[in-house]
C-alpha atoms as a PDB file:
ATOM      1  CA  UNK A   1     222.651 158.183  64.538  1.00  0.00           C
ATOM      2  CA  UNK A   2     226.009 159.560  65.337  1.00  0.00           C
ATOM      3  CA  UNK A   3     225.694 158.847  69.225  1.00  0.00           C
ATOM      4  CA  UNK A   4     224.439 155.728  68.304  1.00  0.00           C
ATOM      5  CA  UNK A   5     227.251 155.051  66.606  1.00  0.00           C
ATOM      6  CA  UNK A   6     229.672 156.698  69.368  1.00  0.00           C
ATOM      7  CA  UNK A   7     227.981 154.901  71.750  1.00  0.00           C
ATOM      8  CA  UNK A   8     228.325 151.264  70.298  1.00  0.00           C
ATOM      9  CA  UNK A   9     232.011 151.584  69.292  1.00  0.00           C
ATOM     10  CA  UNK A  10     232.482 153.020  73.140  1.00  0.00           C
ATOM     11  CA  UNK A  11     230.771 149.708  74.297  1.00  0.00           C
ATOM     12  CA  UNK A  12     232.437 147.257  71.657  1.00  0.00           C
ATOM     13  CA  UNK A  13     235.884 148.696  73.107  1.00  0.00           C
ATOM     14  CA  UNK A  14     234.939 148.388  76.311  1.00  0.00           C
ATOM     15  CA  UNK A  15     234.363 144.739  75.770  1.00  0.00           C
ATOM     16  CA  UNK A  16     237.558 144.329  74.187  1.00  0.00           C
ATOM     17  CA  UNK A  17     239.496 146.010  76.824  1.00  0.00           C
ATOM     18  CA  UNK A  18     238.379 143.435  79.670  1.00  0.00           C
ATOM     19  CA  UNK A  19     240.594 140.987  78.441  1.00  0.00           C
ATOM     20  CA  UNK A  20     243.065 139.661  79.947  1.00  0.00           C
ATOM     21  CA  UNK A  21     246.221 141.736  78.865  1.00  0.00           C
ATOM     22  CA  UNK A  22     248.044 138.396  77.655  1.00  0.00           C
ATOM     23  CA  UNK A  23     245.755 137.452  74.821  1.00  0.00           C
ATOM     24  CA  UNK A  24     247.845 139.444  71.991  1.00  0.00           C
ATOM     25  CA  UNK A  25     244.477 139.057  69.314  1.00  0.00           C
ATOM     26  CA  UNK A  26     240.866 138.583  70.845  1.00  0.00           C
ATOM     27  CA  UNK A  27     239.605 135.410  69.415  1.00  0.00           C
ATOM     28  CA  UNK A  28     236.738 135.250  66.467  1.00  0.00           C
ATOM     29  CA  UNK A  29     233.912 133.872  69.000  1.00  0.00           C
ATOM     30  CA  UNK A  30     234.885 136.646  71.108  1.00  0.00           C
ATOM     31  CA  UNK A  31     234.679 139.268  68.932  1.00  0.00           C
ATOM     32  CA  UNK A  32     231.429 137.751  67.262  1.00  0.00           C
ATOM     33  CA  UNK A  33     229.991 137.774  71.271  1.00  0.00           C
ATOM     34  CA  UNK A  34     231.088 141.767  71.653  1.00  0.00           C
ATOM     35  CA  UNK A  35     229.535 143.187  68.397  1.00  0.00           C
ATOM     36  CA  UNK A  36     226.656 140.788  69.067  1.00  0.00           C
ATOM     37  CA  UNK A  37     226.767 142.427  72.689  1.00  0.00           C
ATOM     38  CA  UNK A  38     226.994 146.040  71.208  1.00  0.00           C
ATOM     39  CA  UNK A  39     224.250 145.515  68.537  1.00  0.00           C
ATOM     40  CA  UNK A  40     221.626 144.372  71.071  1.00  0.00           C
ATOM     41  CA  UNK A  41     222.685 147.239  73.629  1.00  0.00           C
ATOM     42  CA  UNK A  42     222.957 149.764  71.029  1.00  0.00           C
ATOM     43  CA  UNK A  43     219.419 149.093  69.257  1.00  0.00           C
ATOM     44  CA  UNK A  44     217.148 150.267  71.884  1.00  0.00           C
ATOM     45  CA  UNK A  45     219.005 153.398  72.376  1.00  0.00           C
ATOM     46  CA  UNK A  46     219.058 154.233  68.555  1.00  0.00           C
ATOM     47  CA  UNK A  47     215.379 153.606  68.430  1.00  0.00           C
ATOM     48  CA  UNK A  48     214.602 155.389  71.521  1.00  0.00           C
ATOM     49  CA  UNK A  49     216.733 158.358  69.746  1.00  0.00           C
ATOM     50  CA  UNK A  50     214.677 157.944  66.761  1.00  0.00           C
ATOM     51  CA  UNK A  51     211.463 157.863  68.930  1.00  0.00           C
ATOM     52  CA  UNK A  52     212.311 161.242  70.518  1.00  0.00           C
ATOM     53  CA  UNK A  53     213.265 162.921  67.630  1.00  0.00           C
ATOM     54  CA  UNK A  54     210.016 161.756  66.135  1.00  0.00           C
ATOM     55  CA  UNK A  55     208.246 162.943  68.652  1.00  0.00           C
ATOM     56  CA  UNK A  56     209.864 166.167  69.685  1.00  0.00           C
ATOM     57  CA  UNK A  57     209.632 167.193  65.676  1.00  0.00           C
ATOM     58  CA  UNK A  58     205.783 166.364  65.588  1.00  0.00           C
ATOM     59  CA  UNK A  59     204.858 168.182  68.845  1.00  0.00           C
ATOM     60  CA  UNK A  60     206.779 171.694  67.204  1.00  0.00           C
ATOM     61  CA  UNK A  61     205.070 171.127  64.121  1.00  0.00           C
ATOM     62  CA  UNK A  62     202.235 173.282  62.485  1.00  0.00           C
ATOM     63  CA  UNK A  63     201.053 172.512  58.761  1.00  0.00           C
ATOM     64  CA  UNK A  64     198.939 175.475  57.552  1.00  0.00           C
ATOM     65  CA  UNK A  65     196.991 174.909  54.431  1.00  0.00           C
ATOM     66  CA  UNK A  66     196.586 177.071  51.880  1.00  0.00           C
ATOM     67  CA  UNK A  67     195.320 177.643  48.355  1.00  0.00           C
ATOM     68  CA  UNK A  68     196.204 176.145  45.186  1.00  0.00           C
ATOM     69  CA  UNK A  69     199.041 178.285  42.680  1.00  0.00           C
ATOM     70  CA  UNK A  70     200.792 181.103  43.562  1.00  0.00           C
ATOM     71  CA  UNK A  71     198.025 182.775  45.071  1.00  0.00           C
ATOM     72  CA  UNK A  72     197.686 185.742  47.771  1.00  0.00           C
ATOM     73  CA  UNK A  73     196.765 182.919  50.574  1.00  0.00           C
ATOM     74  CA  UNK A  74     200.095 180.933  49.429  1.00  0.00           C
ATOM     75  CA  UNK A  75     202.552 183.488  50.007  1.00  0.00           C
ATOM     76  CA  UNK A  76     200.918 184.895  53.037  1.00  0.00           C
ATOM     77  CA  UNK A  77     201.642 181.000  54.451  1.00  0.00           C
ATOM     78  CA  UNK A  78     205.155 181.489  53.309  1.00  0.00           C
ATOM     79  CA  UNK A  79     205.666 184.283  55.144  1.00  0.00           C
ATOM     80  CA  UNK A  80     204.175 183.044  58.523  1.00  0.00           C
ATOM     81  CA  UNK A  81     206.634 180.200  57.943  1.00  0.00           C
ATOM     82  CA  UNK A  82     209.857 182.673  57.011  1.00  0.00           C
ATOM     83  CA  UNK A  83     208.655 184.570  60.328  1.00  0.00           C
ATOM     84  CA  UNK A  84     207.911 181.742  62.459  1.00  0.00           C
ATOM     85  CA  UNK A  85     209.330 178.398  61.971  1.00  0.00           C
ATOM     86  CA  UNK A  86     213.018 178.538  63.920  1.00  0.00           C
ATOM     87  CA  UNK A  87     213.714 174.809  63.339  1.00  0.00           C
ATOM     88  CA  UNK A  88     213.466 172.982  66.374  1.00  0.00           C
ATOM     89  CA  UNK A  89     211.102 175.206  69.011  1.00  0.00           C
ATOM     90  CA  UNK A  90     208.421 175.184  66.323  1.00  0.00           C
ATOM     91  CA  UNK A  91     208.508 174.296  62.537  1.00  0.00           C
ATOM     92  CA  UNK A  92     205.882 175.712  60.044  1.00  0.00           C
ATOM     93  CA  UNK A  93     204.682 173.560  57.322  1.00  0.00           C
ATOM     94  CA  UNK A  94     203.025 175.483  54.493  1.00  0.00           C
ATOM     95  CA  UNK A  95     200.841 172.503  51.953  1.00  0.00           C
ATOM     96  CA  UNK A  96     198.996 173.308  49.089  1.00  0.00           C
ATOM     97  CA  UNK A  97     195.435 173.273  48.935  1.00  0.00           C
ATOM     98  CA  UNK A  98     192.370 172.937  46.956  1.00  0.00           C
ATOM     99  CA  UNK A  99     190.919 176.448  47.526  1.00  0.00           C
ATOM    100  CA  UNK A 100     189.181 178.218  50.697  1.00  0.00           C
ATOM    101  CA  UNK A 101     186.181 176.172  50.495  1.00  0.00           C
ATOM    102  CA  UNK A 102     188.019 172.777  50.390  1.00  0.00           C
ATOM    103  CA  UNK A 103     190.759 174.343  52.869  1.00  0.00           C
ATOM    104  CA  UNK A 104     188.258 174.467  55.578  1.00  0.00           C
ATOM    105  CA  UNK A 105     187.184 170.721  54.866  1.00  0.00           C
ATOM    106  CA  UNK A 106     190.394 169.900  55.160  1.00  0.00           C
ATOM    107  CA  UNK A 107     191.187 171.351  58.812  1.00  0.00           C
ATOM    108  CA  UNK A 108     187.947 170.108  60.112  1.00  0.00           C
ATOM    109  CA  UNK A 109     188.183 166.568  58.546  1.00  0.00           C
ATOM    110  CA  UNK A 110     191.767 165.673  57.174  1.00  0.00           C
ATOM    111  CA  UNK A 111     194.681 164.364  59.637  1.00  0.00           C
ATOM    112  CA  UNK A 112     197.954 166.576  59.771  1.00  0.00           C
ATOM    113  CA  UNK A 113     196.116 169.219  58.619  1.00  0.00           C
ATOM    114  CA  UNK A 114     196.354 172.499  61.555  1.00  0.00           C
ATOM    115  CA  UNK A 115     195.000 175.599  60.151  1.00  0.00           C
ATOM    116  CA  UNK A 116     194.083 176.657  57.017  1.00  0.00           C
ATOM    117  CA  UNK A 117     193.506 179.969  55.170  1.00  0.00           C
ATOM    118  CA  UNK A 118     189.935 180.429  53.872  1.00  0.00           C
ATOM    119  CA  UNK A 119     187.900 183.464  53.124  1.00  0.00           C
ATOM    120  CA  UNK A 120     184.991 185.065  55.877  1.00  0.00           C
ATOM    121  CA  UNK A 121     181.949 184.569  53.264  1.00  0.00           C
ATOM    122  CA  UNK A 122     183.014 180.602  53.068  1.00  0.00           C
ATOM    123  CA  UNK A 123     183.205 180.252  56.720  1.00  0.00           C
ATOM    124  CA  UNK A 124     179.856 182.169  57.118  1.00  0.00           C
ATOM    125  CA  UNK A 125     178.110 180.060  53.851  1.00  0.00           C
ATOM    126  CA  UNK A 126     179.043 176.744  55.551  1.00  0.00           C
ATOM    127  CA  UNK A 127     177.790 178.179  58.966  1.00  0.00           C
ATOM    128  CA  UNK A 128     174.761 178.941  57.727  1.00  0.00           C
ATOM    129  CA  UNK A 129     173.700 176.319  54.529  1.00  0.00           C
ATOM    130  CA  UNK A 130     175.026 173.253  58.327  1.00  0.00           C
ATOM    131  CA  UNK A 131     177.013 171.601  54.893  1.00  0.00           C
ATOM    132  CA  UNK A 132     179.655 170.771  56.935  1.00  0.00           C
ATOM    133  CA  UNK A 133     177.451 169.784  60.043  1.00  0.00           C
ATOM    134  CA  UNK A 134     175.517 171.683  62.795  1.00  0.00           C
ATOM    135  CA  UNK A 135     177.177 174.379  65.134  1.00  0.00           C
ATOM    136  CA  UNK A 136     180.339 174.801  62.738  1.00  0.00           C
ATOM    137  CA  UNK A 137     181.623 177.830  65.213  1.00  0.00           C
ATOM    138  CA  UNK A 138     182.113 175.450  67.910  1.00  0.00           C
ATOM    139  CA  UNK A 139     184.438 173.105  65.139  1.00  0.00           C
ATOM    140  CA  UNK A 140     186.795 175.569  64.260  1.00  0.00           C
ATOM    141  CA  UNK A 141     188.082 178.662  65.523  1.00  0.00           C
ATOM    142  CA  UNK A 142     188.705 181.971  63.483  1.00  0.00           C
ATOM    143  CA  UNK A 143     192.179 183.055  64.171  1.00  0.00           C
ATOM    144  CA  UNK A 144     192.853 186.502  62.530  1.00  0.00           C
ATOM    145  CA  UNK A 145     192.057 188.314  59.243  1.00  0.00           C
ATOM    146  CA  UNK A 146     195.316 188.224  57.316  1.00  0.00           C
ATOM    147  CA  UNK A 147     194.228 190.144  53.649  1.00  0.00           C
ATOM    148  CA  UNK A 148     191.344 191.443  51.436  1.00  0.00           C
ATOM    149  CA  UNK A 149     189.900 189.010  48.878  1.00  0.00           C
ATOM    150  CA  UNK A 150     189.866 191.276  45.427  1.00  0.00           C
ATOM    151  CA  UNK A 151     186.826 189.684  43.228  1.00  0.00           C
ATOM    152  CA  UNK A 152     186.326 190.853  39.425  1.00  0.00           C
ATOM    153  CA  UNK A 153     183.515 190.708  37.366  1.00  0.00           C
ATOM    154  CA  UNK A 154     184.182 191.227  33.615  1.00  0.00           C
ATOM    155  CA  UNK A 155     181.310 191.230  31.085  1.00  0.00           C
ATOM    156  CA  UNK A 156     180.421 192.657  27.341  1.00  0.00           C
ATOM    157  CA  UNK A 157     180.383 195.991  27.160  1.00  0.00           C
ATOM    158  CA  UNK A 158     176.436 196.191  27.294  1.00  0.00           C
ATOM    159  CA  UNK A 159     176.125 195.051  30.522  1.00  0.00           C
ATOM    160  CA  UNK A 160     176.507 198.433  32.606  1.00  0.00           C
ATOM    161  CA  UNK A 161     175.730 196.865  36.086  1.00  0.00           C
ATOM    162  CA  UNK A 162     175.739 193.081  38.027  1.00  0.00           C
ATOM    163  CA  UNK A 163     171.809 194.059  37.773  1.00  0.00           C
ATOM    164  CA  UNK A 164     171.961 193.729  34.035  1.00  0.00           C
ATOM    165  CA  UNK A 165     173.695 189.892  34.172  1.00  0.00           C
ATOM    166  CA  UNK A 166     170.081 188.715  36.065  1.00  0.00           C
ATOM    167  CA  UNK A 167     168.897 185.744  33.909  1.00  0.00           C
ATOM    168  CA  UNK A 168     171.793 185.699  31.877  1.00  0.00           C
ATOM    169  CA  UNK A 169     174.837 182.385  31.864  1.00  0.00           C
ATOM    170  CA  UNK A 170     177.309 183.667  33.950  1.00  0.00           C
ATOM    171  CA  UNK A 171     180.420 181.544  35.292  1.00  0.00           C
ATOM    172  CA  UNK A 172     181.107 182.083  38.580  1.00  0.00           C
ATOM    173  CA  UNK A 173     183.797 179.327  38.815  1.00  0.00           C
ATOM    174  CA  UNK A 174     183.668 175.282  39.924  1.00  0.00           C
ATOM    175  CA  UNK A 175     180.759 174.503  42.103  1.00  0.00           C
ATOM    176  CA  UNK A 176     181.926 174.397  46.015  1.00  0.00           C
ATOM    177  CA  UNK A 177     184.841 176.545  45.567  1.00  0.00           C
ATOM    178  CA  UNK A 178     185.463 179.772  47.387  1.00  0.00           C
ATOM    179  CA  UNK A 179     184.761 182.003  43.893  1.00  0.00           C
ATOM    180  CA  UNK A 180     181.407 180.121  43.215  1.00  0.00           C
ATOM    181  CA  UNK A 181     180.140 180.852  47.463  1.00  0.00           C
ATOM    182  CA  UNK A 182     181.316 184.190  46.572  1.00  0.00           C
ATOM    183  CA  UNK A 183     179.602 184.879  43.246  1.00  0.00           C
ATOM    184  CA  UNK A 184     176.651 183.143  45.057  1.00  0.00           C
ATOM    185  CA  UNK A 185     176.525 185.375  47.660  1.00  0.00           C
ATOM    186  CA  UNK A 186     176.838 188.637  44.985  1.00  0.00           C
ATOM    187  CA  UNK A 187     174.560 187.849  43.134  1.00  0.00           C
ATOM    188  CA  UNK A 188     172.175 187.121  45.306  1.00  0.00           C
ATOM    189  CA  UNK A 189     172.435 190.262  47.441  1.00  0.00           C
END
C-alpha cells in the first residue's frame, strides 16, 4: 500500500512538474486531469501488489488441523508452527478440529484444510470399514508418528478386568469419534 502510495504521489508530481514554469498555480481542470491520471495508473499496480501478496502468502501456507481443547494433538500443532512457520518462506496455520476421526474427513474432503493429526487405529478403521470410500491409502498419505495416544478405562470396583464389562452399558464416547473407533476396537479384541 505504501509503494502504492509512493508511487502515485511520484506520478501526480511528475505531472505537475511538466508545466510550463510560468503558470505560478496549476489550474483546477488540471489538477482534476493529474490525480485522475494518477488514480487510473496507480490502480492496477496496487491491485497487482495485492494479487502477489495474495498469492505469494497462499503458496507458503500450511493449515494443519488438529483436535478440539487443549489437547496433546493441539499443542503438538503449536509447536510444528513455533518450529516452522518463519513468516514469509512458509507460514503454519494451526485450526481447531473436531477430533481424529473428523480431522481426517476434513483433510480428505474440506478446502484449506492440509494435514491433520489423527490417531493410527482411525486411519486403519476407515481403511478397512471403505466409510470414507475405497482405497483410502491412495487418498491420503501418513506423514510421521508424532506421540502415544494414552486411553483409560475406569469402572466400579467389581469389575477386575475389560473381560468383566462384556454385556454390560459402557460409554465409550460420541459415535464416530476417535475414543468410540478406539473403544470399538478394545473391546472387540
Amino acid at each position: 500500500m505504501r509503494i502504492a502510495l509512493a508511487f502515485g504521489l511520484c506520478l501526480l508530481s511528475g505531472l505537475l512538474g511538466t508545466q510550463p514554469l510560468a503558470a505560478a498555480e496549476p489550474s483546477a481542470n488540471t489538477v482534476a486531469k493529474a490525480k485522475t491520471a494518477a488514480v487510473t495508473q496507480t490502480s492496477p499496480s496496487a491491485q497487482s501488489i495485492r494479487e502477489n501478496y495474495r498469492a505469494r502468502l497462499n503458496d507458503n501456507t500450511v493449515t494443519i488441523m488438529a483436535g478440539s481443547g487443549q489437547g496433546t494433538d493441539q499443542a503438538i500443532v503449536q509447536d510444528i508452527a513455533a518450529v516452522l512457520d518463519d513468516g514469509d518462506a512458509l507460514r503454519v496455520v494451526p485450526m481447531g478440529g473436531k477430533g481424529p476421526a473428523q480431522n481426517l474427513k476434513d483433510v480428505m474432503f474440506m478446502r484449506g484444510v492440509d494435514m491433520g493429526i489423527t490417531q493410527a487405529n482411525v486411519l486403519k478403521h476407515f481403511a478397512k470399514t471403505g466409510a470414507l470410500g475405497p482405497n483410502l491409502e491412495s487418498q491420503v498419505a501418513y506423514i510421521a508418528k508424532l506421540f502415544n495416544e494414552e486411553m483409560h478405562v475406569l469402572a466400579r470396583a467389581d469389575i477386575a478386568d475389560v473381560g468383566a464389562l462384556d454385556g454390560k452399558v459402557v460409554n465409550i464416547g460420541k459415535e464416530g469419534s476417535g475414543a468410540e473407533i478406539t473403544a470399538r476396537g478394545l473391546f472387540e479384541a
